[in-house]
Protein backbone atom coordinates (compact mmCIF):
# COMPACT_ATOMS: atom_id res chain seq x y z
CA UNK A 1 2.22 -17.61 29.08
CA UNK A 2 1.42 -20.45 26.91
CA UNK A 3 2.46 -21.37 23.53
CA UNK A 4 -0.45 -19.78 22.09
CA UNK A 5 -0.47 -16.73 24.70
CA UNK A 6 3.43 -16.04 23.61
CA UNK A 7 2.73 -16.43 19.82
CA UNK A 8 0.02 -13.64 20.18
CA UNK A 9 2.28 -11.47 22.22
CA UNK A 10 4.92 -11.91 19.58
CA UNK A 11 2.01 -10.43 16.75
CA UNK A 12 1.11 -7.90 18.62
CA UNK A 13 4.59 -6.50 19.73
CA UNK A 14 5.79 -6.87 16.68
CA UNK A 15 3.95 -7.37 13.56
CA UNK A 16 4.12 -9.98 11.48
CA UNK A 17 4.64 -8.94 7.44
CA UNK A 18 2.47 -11.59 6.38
CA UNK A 19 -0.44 -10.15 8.58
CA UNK A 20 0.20 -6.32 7.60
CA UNK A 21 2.75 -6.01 5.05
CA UNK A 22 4.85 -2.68 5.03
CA UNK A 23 4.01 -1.40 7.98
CA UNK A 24 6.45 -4.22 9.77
CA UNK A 25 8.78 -3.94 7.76
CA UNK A 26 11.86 -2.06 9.20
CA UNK A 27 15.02 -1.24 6.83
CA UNK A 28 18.68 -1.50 7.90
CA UNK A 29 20.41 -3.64 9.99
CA UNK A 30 21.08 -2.22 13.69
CA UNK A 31 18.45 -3.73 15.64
CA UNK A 32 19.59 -6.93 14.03
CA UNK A 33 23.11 -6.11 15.37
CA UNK A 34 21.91 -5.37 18.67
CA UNK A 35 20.28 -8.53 18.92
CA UNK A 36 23.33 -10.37 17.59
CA UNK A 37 25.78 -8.65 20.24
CA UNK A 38 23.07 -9.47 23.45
CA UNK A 39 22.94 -13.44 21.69
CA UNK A 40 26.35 -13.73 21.96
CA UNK A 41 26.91 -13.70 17.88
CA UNK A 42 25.41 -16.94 18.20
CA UNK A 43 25.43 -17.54 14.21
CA UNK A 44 29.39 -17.59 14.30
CA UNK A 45 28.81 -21.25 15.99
CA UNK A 46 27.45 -23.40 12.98
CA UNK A 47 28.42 -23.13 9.33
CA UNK A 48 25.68 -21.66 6.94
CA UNK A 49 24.62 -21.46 3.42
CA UNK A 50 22.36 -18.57 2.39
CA UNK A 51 19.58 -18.56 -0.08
CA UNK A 52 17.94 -15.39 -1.88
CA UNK A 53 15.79 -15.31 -5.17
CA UNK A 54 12.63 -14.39 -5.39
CA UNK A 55 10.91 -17.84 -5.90
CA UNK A 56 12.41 -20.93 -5.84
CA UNK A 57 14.02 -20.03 -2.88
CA UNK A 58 12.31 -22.27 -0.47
CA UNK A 59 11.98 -25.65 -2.37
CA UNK A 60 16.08 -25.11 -3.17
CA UNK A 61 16.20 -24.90 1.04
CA UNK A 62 14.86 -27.62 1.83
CA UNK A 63 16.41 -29.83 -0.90
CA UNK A 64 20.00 -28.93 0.17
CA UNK A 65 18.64 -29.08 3.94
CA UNK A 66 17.24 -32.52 3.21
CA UNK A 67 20.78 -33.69 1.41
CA UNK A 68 22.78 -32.59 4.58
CA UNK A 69 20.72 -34.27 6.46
CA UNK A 70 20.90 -37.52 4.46
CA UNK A 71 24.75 -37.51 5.03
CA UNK A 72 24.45 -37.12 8.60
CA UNK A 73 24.94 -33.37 9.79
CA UNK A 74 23.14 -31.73 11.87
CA UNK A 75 20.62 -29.25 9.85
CA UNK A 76 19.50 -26.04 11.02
CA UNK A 77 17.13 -24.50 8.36
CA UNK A 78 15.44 -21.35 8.33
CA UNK A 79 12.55 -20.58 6.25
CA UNK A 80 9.57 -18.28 6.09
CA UNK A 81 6.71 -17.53 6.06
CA UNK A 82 4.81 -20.64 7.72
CA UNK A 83 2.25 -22.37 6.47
CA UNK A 84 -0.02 -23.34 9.55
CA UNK A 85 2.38 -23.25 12.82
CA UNK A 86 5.27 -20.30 13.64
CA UNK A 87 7.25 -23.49 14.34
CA UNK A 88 8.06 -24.54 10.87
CA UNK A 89 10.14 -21.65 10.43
CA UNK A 90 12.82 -23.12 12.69
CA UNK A 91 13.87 -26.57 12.52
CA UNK A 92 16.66 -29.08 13.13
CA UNK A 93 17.04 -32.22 11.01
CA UNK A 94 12.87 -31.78 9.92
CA UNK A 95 12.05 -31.37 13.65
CA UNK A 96 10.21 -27.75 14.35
CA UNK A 97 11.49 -25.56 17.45
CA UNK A 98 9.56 -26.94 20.71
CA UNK A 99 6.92 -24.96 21.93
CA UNK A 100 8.67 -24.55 25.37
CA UNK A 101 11.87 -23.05 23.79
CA UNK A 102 9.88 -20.51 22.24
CA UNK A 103 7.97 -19.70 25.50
CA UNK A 104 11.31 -19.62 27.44
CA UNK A 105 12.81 -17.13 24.68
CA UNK A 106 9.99 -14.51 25.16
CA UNK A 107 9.94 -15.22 28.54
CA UNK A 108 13.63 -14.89 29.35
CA UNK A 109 14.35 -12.24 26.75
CA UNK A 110 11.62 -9.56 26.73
CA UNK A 111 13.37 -7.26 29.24
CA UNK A 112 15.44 -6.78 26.21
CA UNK A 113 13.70 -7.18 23.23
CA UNK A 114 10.69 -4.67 24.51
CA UNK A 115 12.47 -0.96 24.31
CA UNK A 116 14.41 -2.69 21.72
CA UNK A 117 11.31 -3.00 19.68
CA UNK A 118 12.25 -5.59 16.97
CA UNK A 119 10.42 -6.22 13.68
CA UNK A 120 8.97 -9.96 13.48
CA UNK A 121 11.24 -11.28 11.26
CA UNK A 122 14.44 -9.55 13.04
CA UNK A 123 13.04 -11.10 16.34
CA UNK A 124 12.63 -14.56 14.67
CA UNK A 125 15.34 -14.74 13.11
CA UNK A 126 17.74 -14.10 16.26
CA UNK A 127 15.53 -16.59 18.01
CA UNK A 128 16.67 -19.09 15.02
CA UNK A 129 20.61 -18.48 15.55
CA UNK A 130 20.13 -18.93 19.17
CA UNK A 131 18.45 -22.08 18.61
CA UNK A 132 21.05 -23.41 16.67
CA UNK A 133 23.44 -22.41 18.45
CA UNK A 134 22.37 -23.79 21.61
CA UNK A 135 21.40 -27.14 19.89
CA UNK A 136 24.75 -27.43 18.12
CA UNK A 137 23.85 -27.43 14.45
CA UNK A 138 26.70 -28.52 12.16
CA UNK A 139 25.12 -25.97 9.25
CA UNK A 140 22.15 -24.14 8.80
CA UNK A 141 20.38 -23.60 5.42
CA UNK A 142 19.44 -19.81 5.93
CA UNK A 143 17.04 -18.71 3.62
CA UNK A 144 16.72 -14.95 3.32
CA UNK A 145 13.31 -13.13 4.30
CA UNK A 146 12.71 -9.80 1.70
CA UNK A 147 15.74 -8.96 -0.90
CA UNK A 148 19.15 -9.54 0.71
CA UNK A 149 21.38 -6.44 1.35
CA UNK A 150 19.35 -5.49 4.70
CA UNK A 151 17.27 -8.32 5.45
CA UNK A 152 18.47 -9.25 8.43
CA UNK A 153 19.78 -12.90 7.95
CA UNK A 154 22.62 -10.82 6.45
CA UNK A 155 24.69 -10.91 9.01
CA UNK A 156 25.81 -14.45 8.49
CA UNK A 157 29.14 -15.57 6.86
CA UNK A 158 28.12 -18.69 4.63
CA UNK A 159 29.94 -20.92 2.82
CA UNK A 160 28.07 -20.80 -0.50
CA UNK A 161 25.68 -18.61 -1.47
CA UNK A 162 22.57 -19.22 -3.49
CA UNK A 163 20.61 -16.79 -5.66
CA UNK A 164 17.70 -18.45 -7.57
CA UNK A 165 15.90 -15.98 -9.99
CA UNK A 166 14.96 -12.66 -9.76
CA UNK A 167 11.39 -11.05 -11.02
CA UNK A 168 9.06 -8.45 -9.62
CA UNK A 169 8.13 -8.82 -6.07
CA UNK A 170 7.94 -6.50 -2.95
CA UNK A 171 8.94 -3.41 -5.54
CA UNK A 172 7.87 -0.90 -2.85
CA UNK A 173 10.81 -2.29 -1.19
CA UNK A 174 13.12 -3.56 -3.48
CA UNK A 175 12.90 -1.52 -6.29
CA UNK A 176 10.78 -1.77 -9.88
CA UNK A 177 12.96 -2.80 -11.81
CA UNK A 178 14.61 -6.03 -12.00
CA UNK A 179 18.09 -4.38 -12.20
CA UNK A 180 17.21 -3.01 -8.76
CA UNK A 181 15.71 -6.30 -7.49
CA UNK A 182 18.98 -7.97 -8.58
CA UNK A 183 21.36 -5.64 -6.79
CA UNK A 184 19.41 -5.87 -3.33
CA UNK A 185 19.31 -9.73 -4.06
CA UNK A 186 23.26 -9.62 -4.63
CA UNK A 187 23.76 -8.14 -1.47
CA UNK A 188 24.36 -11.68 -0.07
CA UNK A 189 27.15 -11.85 -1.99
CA UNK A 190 30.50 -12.23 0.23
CA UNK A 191 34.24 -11.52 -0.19
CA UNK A 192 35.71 -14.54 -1.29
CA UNK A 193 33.04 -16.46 -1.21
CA UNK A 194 31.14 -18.47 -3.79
CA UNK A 195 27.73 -18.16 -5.69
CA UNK A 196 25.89 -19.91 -7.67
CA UNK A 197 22.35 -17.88 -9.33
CA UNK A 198 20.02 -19.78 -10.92
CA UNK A 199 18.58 -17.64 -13.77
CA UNK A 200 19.53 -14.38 -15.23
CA UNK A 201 18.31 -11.88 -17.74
CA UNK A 202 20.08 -9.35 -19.73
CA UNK A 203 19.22 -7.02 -16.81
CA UNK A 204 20.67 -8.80 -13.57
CA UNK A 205 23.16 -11.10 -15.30
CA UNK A 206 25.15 -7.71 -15.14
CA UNK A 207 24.28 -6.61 -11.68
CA UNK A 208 25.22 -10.16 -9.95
CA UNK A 209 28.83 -10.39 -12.21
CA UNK A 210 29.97 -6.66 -11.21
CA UNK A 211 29.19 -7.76 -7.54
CA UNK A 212 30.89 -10.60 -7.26
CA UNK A 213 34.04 -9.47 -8.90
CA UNK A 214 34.32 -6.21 -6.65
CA UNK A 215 34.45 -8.87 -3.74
CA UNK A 216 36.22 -11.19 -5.35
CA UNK A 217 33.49 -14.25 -5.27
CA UNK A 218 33.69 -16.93 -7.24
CA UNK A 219 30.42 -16.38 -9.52
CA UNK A 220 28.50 -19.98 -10.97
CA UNK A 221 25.98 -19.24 -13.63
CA UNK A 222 24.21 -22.39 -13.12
CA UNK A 223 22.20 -21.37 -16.69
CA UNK A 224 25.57 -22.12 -18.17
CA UNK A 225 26.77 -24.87 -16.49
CA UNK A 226 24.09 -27.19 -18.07
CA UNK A 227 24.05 -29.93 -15.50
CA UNK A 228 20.38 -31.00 -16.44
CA UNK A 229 20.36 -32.83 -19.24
CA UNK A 230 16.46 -34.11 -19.32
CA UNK A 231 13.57 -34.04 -16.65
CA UNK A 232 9.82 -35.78 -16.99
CA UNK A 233 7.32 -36.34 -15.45
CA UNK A 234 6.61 -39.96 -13.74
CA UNK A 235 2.84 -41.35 -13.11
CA UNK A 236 2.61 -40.18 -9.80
CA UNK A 237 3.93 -36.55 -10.47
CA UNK A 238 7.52 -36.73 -9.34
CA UNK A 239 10.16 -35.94 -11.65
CA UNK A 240 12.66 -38.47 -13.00
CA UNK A 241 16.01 -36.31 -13.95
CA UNK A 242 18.81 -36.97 -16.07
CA UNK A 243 21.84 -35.21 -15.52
CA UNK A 244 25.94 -34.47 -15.77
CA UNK A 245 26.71 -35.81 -12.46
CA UNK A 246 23.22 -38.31 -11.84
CA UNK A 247 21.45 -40.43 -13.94
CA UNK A 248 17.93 -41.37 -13.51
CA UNK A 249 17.25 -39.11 -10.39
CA UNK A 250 14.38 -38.76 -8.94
CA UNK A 251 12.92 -35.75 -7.44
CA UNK A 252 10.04 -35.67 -5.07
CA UNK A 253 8.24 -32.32 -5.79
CA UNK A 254 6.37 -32.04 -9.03
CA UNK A 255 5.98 -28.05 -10.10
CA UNK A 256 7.26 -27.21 -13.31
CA UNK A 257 9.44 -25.12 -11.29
CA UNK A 258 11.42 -27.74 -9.80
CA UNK A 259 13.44 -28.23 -13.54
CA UNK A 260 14.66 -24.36 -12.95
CA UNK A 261 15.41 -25.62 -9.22
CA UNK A 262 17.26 -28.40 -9.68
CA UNK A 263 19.60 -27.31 -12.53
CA UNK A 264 20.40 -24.44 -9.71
CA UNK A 265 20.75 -27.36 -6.75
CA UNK A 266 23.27 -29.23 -8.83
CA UNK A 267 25.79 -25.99 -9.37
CA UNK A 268 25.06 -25.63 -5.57
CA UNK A 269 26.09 -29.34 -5.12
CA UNK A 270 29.10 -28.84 -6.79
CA UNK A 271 30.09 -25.99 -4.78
CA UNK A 272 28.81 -27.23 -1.63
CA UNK A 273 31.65 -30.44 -2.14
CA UNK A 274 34.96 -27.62 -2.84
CA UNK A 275 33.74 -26.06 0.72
CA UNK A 276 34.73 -29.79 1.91
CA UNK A 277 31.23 -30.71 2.71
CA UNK A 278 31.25 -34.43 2.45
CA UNK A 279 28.47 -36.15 1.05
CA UNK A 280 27.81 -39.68 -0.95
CA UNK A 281 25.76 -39.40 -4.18
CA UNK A 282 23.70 -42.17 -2.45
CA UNK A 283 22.99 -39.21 -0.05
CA UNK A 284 21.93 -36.50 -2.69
CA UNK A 285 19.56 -39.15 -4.16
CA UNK A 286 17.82 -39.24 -0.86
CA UNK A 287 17.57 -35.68 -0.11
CA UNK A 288 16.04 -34.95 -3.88
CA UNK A 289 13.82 -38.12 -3.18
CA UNK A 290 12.44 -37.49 0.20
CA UNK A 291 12.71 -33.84 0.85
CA UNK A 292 9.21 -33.49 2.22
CA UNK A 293 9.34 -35.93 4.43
CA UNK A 294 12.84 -34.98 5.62
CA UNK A 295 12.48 -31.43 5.88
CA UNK A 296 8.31 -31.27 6.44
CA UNK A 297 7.89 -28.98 3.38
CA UNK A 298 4.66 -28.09 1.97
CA UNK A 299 2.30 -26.42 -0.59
CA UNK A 300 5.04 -26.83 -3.59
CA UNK A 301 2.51 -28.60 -6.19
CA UNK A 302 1.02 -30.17 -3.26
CA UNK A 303 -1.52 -33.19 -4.08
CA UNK A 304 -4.27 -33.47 -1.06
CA UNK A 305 -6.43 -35.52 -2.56
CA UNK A 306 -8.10 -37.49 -6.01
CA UNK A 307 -11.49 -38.02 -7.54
CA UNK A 308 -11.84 -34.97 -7.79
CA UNK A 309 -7.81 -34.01 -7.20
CA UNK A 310 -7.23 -31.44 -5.61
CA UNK A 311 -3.80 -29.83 -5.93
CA UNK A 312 -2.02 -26.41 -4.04
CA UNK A 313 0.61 -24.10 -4.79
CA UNK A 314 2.42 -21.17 -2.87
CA UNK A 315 2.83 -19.52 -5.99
CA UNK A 316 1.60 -15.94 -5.32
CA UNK A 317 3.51 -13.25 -8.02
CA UNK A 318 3.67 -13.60 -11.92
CA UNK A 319 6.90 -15.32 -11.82
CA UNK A 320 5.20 -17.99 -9.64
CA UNK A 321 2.15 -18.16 -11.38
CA UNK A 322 3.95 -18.65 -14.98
CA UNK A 323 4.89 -22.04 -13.69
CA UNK A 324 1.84 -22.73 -12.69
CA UNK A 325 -0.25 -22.08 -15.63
CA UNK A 326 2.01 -24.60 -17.56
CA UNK A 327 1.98 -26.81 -14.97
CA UNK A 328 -2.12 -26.57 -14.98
CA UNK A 329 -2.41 -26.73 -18.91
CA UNK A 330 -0.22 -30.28 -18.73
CA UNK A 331 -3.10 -32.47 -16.55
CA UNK A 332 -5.74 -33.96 -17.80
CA UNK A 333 -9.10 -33.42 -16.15
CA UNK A 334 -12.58 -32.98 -17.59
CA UNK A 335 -13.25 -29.49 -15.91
CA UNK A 336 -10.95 -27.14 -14.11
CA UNK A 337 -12.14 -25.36 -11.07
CA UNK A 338 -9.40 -22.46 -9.32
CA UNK A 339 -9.93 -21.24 -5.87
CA UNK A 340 -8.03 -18.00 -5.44
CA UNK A 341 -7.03 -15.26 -3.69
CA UNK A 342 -4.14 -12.93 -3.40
CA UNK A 343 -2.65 -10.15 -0.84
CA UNK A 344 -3.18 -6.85 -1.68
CA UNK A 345 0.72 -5.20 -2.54
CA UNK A 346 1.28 -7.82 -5.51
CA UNK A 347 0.98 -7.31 -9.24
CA UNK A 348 -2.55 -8.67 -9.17
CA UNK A 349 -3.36 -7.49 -13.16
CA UNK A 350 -0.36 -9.22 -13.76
CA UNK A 351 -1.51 -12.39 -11.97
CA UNK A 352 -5.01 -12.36 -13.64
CA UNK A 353 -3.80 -11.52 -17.00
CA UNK A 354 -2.20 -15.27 -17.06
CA UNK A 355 -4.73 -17.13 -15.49
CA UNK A 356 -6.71 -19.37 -17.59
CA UNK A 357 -10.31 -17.82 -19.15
CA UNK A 358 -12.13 -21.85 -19.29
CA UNK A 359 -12.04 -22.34 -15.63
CA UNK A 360 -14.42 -22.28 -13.05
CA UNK A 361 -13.25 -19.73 -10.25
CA UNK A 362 -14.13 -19.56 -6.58
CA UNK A 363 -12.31 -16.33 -5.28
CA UNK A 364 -11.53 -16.02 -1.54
CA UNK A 365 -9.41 -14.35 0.64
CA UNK A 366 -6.70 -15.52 3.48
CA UNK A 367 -7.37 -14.58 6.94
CA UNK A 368 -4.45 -11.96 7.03
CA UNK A 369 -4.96 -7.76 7.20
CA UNK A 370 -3.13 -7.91 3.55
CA UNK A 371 -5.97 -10.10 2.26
CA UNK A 372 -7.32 -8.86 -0.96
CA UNK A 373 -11.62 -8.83 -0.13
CA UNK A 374 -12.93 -11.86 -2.20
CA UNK A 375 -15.32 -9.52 -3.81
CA UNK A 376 -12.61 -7.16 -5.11
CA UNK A 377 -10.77 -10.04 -6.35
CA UNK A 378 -14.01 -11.34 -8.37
CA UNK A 379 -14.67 -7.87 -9.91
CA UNK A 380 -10.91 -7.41 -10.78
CA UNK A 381 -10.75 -11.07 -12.46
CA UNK A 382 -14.01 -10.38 -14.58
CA UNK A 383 -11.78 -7.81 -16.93
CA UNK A 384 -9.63 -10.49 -17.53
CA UNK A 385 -12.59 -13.12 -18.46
CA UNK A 386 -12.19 -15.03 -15.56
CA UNK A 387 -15.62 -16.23 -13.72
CA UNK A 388 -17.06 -17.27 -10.74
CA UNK A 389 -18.07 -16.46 -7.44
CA UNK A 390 -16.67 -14.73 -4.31
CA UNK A 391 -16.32 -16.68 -1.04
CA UNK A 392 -15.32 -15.53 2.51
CA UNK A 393 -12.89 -17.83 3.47
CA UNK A 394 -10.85 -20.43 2.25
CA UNK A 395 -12.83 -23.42 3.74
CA UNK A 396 -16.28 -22.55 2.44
CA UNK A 397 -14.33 -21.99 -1.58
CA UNK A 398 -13.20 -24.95 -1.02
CA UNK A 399 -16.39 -26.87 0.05
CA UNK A 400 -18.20 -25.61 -2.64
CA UNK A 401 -15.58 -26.48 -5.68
CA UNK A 402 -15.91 -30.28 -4.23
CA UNK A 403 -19.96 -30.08 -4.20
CA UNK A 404 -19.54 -28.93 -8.09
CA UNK A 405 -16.56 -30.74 -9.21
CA UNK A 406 -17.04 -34.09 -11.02
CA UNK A 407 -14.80 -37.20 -9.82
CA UNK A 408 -12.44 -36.78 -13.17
CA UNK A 409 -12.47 -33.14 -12.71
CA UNK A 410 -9.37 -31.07 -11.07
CA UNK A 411 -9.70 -28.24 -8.02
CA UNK A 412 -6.38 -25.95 -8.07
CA UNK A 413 -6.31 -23.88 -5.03
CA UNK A 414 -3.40 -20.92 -4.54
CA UNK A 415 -2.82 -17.44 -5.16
CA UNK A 416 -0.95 -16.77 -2.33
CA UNK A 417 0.61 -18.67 0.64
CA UNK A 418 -1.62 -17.26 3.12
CA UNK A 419 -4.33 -19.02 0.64
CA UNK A 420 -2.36 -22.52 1.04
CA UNK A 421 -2.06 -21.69 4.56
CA UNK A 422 -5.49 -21.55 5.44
CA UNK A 423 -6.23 -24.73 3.39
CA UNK A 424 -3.80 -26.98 5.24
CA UNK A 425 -4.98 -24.99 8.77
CA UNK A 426 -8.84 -25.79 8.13
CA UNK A 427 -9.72 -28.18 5.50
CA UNK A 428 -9.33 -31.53 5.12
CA UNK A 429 -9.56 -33.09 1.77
CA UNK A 430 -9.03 -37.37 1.51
């Protein structure tokens, strides 16, 4: 098989939750096991640092990915869902898992992985350990895949943990209430060893404190810890910080978001240096700076283009799309124009119910079974006063918000990452 022949034999044998949502989802942990014992525990090799939250969760991955790398380790890191190639999920130092190792796994390991009968991600992610493994990783910046207690990056034994936030998201999984959410988040948690969350409420603050202390982890409320001091904007979007530990620096991605991010990066900083991980400040300045480049992150507040600009966000639930709606109501344009679509098993009413009623909307749908139908999407939207027309696919929204936008006008495109996804895969803006 070829690269493209393989990746379709990994869809079909086992489907991939971004394509069809529940139905690959598996609970518990024994096929994860399983494929741990055949690897040769390969993830007891490298050091690790695991990352849950419900958003956030990414762009804090790569940053701390991006720092490591800055100070010379070796960097696994392990993130998902990808944008526009499988590769992006696993990568060393910014590089992307060759095609050929990928081949070679399938090819090599199928004997075992067919009766087996692995979900996507539990396939994936034992293909990522044995990656780093076999390319000798110093750490790897694991970033969890649904919750935390059984997703199946669980298995590792980090040396920090991260939590970021915690709001609604994947409830048929995870529970519907954030109490719930928060104690299959916490499931990361370790004996003995430390975490840092981000943001709490009165609900999960609770829920995180009760499991740390029955495992005796050190517990970092970075909320409290107050490490950023200020954070604006500069001309070209970036963020200029000033904080406890760093003055005047300067972070690369631009969301509103990033402020919650980065308080939670600096507790994680700080924690990262007692586990005797030695880096310069010169270092974290570069990894905050240059994360994109460093890492290849996308689609966090993502400019592709100006006159008219055209900007695009993974932000897909409400938590997400809070930031954004601040973030939108902050630029200056003449006339906003949103192309949108979501999947269908998130809070889409809740979604809608923030979006902004003077814009023009294009609504579309990704090219994944969990695709809301653009038409559904429009009719949904006009409750909430939002207007516009429906579109089949990403590309042609997108062609016709540049044939009606004005040069001083902006073109927001997001909803979901599949959205995003199929904007980087088939348009290009300039």
């Amino acid at each position: 098989m070829n690269y493209q022949e393989t990746l379709t034999y990994l869809y079909n044998s086992a489907p991939l939750f971004q394509q069809v949502g529940k139905d690959a989802y598996k609970e518990g942990l024994e096929n994860t096991y399983a494929l741990d014992e055949y690897f040769g525990h390969p993830h007891q090799q490298f050091r690790t640092i695991h990352v849950a939250g419900t958003n956030g969760k990414g762009s804090c991955s790569h940053t701390l990915a991006a720092i490591l790398q800055s100070a010379g380790y070796r960097v696994g890191l392990y993130t998902s869902p990808h944008l526009t190639d499988f590769r992006e999920r696993i990568r060393i130092n910014g590089v992307p898992v060759p095609e050929e190792f990928v081949i070679g796994f399938v090819e090599k390991h199928r004997h075992f992985l067919e009766p087996l009968h692995p979900s996507f991600f539990e396939l994936t992610t034992a293909m990522a350990f044995h990656y780093f493994a076999r390319q000798a990783v110093d750490v790897a910046v694991i970033e969890v895949g649904l919750g935390g207690r059984l997703d199946c990056t669980n298995i590792i034994h980090p040396d920090v943990c991260v939590i970021t936030n915690i709001s609604f998201d994947h409830i048929q999984f995870l529970g519907n209430t954030l109490a719930k959410i928060a104690g299959e988040k916490a499931g990361i948690i370790k004996p003995g060893t430390p975490v840092v969350i981000g943001e709490t409420t009165s609900e999960t603050k609770p829920v995180f404190a009760e499991k740390a202390a029955s495992v005796n982890a050190p517990i970092v409320f970075a909320e409290e810890e107050h490490l950023l001091i200020n954070a604006t904007h500069t001309d070209v979007g970036h963020y200029l910080y000033q904080t406890q530990d760093y003055a005047n620096l300067k972070g690369e991605l631009g969301g509103l978001c990033q402020e919650k991010n980065t308080n939670t990066l600096l507790s994680a900083i700080r924690q990262l240096r007692k586990a005797g991980y030695r880096f310069t400040d010169a270092d974290v300045r570069n990894g905050f700076a240059n994360v994109c480049e460093l890492t290849g992150l996308q689609g966090r507040w993502q400019r592709l283009s100006s006159h008219p600009a055209v900007i695009c966000d993974t932000g897909h639930n409400v938590g997400g799309i809070q930031y954004i709606v601040r973030q939108l109501a902050c630029q200056h344009y003449r006339k906003l124009h949103i192309v949108i679509g979501m999947v269908n098993d998130k809070d889409i009413h809740g979604v809608l119910a923030l979006l902004p009623t003077d814009a023009t909307y294009y609504f579309t749908q990704a090219s994944v079974k969990r695709a809301l139908p653009a038409e559904e999407m429009q009719k949904q939207a006009s409750a909430f006063g939002l207007h516009g027309k429906s579109y089949p696919n990403v590309k042609i929204a997108l062609e016709t918000a540049l044939t009606e936008a004005g040069p001083e006008d902006l073109i927001f495109v997001g909803g979901s990452s599949f959205i995003v996804a199929d904007l980087l895969s088939t348009c290009h803006t300039s």
